[in-house]
Protein backbone atom coordinates (compact mmCIF):
# COMPACT_ATOMS: atom_id res chain seq x y z
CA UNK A 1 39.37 33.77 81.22
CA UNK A 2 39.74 32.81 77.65
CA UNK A 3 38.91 36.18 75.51
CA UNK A 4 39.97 35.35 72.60
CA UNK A 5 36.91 33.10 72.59
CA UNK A 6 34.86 35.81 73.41
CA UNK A 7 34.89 37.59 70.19
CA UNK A 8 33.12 34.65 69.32
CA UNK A 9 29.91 36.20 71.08
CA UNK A 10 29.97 39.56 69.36
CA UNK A 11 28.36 39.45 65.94
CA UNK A 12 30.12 42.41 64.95
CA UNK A 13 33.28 40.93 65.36
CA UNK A 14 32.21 37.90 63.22
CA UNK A 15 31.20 39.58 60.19
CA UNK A 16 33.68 42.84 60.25
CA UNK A 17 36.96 42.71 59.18
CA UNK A 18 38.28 45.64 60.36
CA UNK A 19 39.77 47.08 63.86
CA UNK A 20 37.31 48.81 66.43
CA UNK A 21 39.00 50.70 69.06
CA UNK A 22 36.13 52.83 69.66
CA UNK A 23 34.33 51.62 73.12
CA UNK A 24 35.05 54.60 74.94
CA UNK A 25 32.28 56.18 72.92
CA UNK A 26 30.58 52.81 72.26
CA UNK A 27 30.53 49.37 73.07
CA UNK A 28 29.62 46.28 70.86
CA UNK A 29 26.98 44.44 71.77
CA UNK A 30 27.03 39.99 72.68
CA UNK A 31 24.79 38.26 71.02
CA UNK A 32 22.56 37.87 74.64
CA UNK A 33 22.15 41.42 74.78
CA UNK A 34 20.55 41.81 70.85
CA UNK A 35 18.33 38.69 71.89
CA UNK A 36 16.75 40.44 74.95
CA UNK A 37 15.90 43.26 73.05
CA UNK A 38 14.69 41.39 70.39
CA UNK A 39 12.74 39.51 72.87
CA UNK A 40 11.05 42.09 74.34
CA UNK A 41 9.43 43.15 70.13
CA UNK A 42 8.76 39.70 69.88
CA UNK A 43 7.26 38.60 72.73
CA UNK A 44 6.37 41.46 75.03
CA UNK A 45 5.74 44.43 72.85
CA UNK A 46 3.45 46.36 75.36
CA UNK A 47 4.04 48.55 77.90
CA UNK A 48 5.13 47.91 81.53
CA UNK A 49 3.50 49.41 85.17
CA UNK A 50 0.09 50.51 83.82
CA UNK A 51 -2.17 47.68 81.83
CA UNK A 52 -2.60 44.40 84.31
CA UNK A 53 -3.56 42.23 81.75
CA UNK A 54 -0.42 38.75 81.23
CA UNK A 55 1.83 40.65 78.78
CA UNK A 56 2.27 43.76 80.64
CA UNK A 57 2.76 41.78 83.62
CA UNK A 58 5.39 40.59 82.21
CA UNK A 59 7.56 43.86 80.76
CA UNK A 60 7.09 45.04 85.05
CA UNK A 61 8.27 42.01 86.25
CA UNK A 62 11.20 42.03 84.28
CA UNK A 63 11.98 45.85 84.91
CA UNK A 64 11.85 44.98 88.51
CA UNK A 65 14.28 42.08 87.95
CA UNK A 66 16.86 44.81 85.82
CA UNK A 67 16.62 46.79 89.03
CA UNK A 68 18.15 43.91 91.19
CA UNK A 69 20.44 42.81 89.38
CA UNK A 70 21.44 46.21 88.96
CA UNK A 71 21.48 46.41 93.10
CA UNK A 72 23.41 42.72 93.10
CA UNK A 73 25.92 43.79 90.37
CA UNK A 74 26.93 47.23 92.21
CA UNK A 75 26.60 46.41 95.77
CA UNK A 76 23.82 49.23 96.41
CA UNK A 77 21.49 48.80 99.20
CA UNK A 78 18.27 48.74 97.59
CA UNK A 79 16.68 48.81 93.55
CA UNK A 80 14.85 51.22 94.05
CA UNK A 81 18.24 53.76 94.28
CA UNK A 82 18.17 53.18 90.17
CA UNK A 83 17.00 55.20 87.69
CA UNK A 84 16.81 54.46 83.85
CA UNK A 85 17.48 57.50 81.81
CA UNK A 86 18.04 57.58 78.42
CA UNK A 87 22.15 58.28 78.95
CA UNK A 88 24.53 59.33 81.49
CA UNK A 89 23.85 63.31 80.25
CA UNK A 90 20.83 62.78 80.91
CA UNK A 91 21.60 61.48 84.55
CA UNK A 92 23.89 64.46 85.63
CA UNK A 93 21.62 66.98 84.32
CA UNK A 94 19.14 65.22 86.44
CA UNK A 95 20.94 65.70 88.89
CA UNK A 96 22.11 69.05 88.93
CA UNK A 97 18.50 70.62 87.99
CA UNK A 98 16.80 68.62 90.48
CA UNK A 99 19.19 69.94 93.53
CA UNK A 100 17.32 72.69 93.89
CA UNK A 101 20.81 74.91 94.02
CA UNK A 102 20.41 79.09 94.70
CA UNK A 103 22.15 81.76 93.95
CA UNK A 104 25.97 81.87 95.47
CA UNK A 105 25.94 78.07 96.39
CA UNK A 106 29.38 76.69 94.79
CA UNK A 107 29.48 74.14 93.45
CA UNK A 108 33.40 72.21 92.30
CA UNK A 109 34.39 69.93 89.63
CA UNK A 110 37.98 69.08 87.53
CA UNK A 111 39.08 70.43 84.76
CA UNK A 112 38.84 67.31 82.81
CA UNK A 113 35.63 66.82 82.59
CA UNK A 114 33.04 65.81 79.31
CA UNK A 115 30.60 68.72 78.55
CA UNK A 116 27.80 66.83 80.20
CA UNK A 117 29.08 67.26 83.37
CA UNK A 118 30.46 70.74 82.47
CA UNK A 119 27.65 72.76 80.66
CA UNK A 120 25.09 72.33 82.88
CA UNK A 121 26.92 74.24 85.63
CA UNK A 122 27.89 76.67 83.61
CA UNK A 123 24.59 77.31 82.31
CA UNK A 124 23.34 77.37 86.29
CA UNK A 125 26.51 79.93 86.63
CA UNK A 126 24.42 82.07 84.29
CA UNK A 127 20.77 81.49 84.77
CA UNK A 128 20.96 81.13 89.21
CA UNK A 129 23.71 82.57 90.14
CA UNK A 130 25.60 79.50 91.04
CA UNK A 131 29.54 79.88 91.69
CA UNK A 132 31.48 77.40 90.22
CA UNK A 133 35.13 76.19 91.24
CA UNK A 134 37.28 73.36 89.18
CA UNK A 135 40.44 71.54 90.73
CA UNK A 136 43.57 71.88 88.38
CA UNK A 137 45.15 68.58 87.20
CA UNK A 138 48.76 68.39 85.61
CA UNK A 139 49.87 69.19 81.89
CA UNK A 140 49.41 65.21 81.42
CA UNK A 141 45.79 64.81 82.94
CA UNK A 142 46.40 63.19 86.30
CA UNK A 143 44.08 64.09 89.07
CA UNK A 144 45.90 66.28 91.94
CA UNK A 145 43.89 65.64 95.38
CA UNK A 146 45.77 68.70 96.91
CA UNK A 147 44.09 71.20 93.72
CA UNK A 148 41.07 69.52 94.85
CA UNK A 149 41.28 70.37 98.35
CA UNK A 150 41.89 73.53 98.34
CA UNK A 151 39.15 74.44 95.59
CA UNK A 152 36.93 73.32 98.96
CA UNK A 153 35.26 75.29 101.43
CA UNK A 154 32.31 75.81 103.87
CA UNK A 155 30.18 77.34 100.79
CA UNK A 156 30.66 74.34 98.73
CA UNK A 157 27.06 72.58 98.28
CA UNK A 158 28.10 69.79 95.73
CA UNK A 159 30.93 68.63 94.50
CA UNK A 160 30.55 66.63 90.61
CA UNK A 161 33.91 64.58 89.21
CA UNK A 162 34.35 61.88 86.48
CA UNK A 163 35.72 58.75 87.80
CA UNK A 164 37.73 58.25 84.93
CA UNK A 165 38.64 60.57 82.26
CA UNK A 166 37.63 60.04 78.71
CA UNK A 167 40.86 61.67 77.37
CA UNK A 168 43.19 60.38 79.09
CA UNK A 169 42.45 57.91 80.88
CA UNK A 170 43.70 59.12 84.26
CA UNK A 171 41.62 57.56 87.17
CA UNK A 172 40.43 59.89 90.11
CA UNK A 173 40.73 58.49 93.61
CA UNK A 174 36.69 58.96 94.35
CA UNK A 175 36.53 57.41 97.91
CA UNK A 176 38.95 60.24 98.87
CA UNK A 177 37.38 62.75 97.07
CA UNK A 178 33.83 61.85 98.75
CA UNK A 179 35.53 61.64 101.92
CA UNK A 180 37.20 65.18 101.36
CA UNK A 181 33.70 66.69 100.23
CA UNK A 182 31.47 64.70 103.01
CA UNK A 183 34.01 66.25 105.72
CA UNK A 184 32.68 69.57 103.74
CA UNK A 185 28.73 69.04 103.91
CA UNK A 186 28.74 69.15 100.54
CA UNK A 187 26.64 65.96 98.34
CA UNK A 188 28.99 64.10 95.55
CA UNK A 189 27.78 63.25 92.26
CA UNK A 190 30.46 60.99 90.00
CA UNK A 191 30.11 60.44 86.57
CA UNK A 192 30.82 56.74 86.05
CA UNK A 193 30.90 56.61 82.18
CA UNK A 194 34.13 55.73 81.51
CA UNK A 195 34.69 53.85 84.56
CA UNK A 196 31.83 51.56 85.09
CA UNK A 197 32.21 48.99 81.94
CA UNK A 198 35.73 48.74 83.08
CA UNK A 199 36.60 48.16 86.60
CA UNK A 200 34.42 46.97 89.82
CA UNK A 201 32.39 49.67 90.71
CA UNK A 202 30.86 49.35 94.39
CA UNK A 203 28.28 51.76 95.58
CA UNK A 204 28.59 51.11 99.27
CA UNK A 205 32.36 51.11 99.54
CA UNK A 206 32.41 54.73 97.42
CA UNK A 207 30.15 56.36 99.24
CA UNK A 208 29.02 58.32 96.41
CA UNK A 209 25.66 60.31 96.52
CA UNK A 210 24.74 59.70 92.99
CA UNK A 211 26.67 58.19 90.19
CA UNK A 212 26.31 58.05 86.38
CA UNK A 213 26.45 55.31 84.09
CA UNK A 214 25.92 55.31 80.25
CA UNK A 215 24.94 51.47 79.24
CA UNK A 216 25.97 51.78 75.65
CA UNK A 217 29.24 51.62 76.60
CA UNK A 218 29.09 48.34 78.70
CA UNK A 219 27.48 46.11 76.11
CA UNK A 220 24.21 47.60 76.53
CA UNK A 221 21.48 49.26 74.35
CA UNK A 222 21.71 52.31 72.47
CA UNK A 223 19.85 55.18 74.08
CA UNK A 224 20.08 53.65 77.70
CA UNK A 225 21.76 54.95 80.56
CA UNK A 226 21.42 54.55 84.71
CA UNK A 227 21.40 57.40 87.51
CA UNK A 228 22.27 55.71 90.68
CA UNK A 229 21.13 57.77 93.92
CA UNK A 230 21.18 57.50 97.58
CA UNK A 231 17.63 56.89 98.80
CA UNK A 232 17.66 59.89 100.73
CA UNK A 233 19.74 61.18 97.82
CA UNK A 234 17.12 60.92 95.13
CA UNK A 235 14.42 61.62 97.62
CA UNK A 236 15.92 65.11 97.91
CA UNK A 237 16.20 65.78 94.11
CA UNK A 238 13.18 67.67 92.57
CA UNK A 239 12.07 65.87 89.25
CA UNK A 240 12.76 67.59 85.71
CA UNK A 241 9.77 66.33 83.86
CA UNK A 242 6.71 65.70 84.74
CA UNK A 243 3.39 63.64 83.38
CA UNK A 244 2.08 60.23 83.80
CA UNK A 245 4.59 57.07 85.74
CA UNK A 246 5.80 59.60 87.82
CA UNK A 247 2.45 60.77 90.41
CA UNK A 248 0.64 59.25 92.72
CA UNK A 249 -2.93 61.09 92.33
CA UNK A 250 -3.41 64.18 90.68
CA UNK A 251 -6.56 66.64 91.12
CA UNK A 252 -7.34 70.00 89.46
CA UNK A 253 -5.78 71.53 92.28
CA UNK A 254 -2.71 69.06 93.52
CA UNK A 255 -0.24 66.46 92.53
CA UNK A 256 1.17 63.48 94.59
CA UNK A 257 4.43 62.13 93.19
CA UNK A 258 5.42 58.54 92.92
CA UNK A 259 8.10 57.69 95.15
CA UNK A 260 11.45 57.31 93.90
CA UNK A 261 12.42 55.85 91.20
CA UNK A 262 9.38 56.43 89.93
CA UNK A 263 9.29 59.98 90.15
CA UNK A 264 12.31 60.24 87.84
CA UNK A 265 10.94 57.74 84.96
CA UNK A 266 8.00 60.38 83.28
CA UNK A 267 5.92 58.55 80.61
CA UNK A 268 6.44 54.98 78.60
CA UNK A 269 10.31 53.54 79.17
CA UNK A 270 12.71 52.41 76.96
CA UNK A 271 11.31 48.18 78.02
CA UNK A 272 13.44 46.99 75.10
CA UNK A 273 16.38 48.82 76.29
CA UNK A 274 15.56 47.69 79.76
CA UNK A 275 15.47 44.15 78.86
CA UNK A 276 19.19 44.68 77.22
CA UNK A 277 20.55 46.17 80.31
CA UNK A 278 20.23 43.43 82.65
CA UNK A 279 21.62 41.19 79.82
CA UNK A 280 24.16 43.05 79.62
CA UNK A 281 25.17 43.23 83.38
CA UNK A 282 24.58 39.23 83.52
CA UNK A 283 27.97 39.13 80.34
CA UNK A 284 29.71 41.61 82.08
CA UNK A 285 29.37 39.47 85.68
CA UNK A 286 29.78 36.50 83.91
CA UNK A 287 33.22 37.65 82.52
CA UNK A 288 34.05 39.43 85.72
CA UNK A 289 34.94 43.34 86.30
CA UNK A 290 38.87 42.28 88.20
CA UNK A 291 39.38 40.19 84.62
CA UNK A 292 38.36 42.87 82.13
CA UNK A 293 40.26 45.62 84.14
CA UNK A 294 43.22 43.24 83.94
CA UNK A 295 42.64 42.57 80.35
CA UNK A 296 42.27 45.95 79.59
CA UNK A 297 45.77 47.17 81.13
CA UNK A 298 47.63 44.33 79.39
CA UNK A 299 46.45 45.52 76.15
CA UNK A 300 47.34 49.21 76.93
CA UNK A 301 50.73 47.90 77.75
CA UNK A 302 51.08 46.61 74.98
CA UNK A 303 50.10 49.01 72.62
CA UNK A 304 52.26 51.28 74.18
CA UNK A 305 55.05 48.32 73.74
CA UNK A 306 54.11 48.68 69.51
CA UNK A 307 53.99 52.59 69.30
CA UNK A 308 56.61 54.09 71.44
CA UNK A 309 58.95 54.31 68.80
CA UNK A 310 56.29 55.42 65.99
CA UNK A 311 58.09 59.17 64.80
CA UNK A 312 55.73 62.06 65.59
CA UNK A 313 53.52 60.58 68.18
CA UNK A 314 52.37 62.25 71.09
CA UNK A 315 50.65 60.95 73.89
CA UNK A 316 47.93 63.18 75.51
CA UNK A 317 47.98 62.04 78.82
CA UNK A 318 50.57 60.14 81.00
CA UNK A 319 53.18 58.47 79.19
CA UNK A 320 53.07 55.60 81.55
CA UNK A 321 50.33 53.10 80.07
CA UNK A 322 49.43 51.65 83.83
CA UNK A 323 47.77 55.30 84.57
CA UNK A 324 45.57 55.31 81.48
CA UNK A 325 42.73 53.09 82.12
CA UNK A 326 41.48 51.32 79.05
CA UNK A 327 42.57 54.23 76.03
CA UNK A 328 45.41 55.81 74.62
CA UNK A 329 45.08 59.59 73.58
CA UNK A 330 47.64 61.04 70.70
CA UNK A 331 48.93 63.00 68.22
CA UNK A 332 51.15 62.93 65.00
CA UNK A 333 53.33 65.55 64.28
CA UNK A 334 52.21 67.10 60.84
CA UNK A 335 48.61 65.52 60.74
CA UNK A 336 45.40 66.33 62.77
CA UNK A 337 43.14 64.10 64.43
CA UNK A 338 40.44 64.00 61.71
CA UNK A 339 43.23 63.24 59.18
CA UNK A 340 44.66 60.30 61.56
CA UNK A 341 41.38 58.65 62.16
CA UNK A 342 40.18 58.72 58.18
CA UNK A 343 43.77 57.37 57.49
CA UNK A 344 43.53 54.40 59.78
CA UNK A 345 40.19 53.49 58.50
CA UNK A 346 41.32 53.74 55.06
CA UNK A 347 44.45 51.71 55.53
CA UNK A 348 43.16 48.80 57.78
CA UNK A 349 40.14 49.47 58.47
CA UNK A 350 41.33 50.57 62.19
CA UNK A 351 38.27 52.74 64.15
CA UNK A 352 39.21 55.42 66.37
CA UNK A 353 38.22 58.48 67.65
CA UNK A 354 38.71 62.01 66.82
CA UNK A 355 38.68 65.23 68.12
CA UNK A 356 38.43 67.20 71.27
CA UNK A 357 35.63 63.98 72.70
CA UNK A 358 33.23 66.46 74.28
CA UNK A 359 35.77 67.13 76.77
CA UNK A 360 36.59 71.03 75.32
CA UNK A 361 37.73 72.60 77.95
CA UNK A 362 40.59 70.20 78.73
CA UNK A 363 42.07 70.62 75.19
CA UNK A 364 41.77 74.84 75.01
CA UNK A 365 43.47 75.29 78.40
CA UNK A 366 45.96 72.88 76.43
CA UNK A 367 46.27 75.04 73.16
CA UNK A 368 45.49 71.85 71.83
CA UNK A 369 43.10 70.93 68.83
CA UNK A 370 41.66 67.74 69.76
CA UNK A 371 43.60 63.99 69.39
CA UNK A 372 43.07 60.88 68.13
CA UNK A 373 41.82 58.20 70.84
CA UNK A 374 42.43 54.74 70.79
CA UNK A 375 40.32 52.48 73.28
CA UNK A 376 40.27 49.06 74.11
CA UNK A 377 37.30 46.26 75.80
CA UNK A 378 37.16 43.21 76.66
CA UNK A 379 36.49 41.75 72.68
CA UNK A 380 40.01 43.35 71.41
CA UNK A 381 43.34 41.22 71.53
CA UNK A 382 46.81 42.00 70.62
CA UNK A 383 45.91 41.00 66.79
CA UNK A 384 43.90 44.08 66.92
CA UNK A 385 46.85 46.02 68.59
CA UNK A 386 48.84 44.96 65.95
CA UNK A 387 47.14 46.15 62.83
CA UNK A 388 46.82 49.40 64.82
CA UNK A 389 50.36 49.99 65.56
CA UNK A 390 51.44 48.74 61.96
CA UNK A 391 48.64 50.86 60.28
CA UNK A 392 49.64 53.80 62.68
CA UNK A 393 53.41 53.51 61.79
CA UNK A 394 52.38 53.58 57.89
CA UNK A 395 50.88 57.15 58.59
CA UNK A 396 53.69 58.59 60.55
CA UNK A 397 56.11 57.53 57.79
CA UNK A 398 54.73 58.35 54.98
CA UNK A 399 52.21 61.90 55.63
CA UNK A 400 53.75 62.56 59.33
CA UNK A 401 56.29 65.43 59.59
């Protein structure tokens, strides 16, 4: 797979000069992907599932067609086990308000995860009555399947991990932690964010109950994101809003609800977006998952290669680049994050990441203030690695203590 020559397709990379090693919050967007939504103003600027007249036709038959390739891409069984939401937070708040949890039902996560998949337990903690139990990773971030097993029990009801950890990197061995929590009775959600625009992700093979995906950061539209379910799984869930798309027939006295995923998709859809997400799933097959993953960890090799011997830096996470997937988390010595990330803009034009990346929790059982984050997709090359590490050095030398 040539990548270099796939810079070629991002617009953004034609007309900026500088660095962008932000995709973990992110992505750029291929030229495809800006033409489908484009498309969809130009050409079929109505809305989808309701009117019957040619152009609304249209906008369903092409949100049916996202849904399959959506089913093809991930291996699930059927489109209908898709749900467009507006991001992954959106999806695991779904999720968790829709279980219908009471009070004294546990429910066990890591310590590493973003505040989407954090708060909204907590706030069921305080509202229901919910109990909630984490498993303890390392000082460095990696995952510790024995923590996890004995944070499980018979009162666990659902069990909600990240895949991949948006600090640092550190992957979590899902099919054994479904496994673990299946042997339990207890349903698995996994948020997919970080994982999904950067290794095969097979919905079959994991077994997982319901996964979350946030598009925007695999070459998608702003302001889309996917909740994957079980058909059973979503069948189960109880919707969180409620109006037209989403019933069957509704008197004065009673309400039927659309089956899923209607039921989940309340009032008019993001079509544009729509239209961008199965563009963006065509790129990302064309390019194949096994060669970005592999791209990926030969970049974070190498920028570990160019900044091990920068003076000051700190790695927050695993020293060893091979268990980071896709970003590298750090410190200088004498600077904070915010200072780090303005620097490296203002030298090279380098963009980053700062602070604790909506993952709090992880950093204040750390005693740590946040850190700068460096990540890495398929349009970067070691050109871009360069200018980071040389930029980066420049800092350490010359403000770093």
């Amino acid at each position: 797979m040539d990548f270099d020559s796939i810079r070629n397709d991002f617009p953004t990379m034609r007309t900026d000069k500088g660095v962008y090693l932000d995709s973990s919050c992110q992505s750029l967007r291929p030229d495809s992907v800006i033409r489908a939504v484009m498309e969809y103003y130009e050409s079929y600027p109505v809305c989808g599932g309701r009117s019957v007249h040619h152009l609304a036709n249209e906008v369903s038959i092409r949100v049916d067609e996202t849904r399959e390739k959506l089913a093809s891409f991930f291996n699930a069984a059927s489109p209908n086990e898709f749900v467009f939401t507006k991001n992954s937070t959106e999806a695991l708040n779904t999720v968790a308000w829709g279980l219908g949890l009471r009070k004294g039902d546990c429910v066990v996560t890591t310590d590493s995860e973003h505040n989407s998949n954090y708060v909204p337990w907590l706030t069921m903690r305080d509202s229901l009555g919910i109990r909630l139990r984490r498993s303890r990773s390392g000082m460095d971030g990696v995952f510790d399947i024995e923590s996890f097993k004995s944070a499980m029990g018979k009162d666990v009801k659902f069990v909600s991990v990240t895949q991949c950890s948006n600090v640092t990197g550190c992957t979590v061995p899902i099919r054994d932690v479904i496994e673990i929590a299946h042997d339990h009775g207890a349903l698995v959600m996994v948020d997919g964010s970080q994982a999904a625009p950067h290794m095969k992700v097979d919905m079959r093979d994991n077994g997982a109950d319901f996964y979350a995906m946030s598009v925007h950061k695999m070459l998608g539209p702003s302001g889309m994101g996917l909740l994957y379910g079980r058909q059973e799984a979503l069948e189960s869930l109880r919707p969180r809003l409620y109006g037209g798309g989403m019933v069957g027939l509704v008197t004065y006295q009673d309400v039927d609800y659309a089956p899923v995923p209607d039921r989940f998709e309340a009032g008019l859809q993001n079509y544009s977006g729509i239209f961008g997400t199965k563009a963006a799933i065509e790129y990302l097959e064309k390019v194949g998952m096994d060669n970005i993953a592999a791209h990926d960890a030969e970049l974070l090799k190498y920028m570990h290669e160019q900044t091990q011997d920068i003076g000051g830096l700190h790695i927050v996470g695993p020293e060893d680049p091979s268990k980071r997937s896709s970003l590298m988390s750090f410190n200088i010595d004498g600077l904070g994050a915010h200072d780090v990330a303005m620097m490296l803009d203002a030298v090279d034009g380098i963009m980053v990441r700062s602070g604790m990346h909506c993952a709090h929790p992880f950093f204040v059982s750390r005693e740590t203030e946040g850190s700068v984050r460096a990540s890495v997709y398929l349009y970067n090359n070691r050109q871009d690695i360069d200018r980071f590490a040389t930029a980066l050095r420049k800092i350490s030398e010359q403000f770093g203590s």
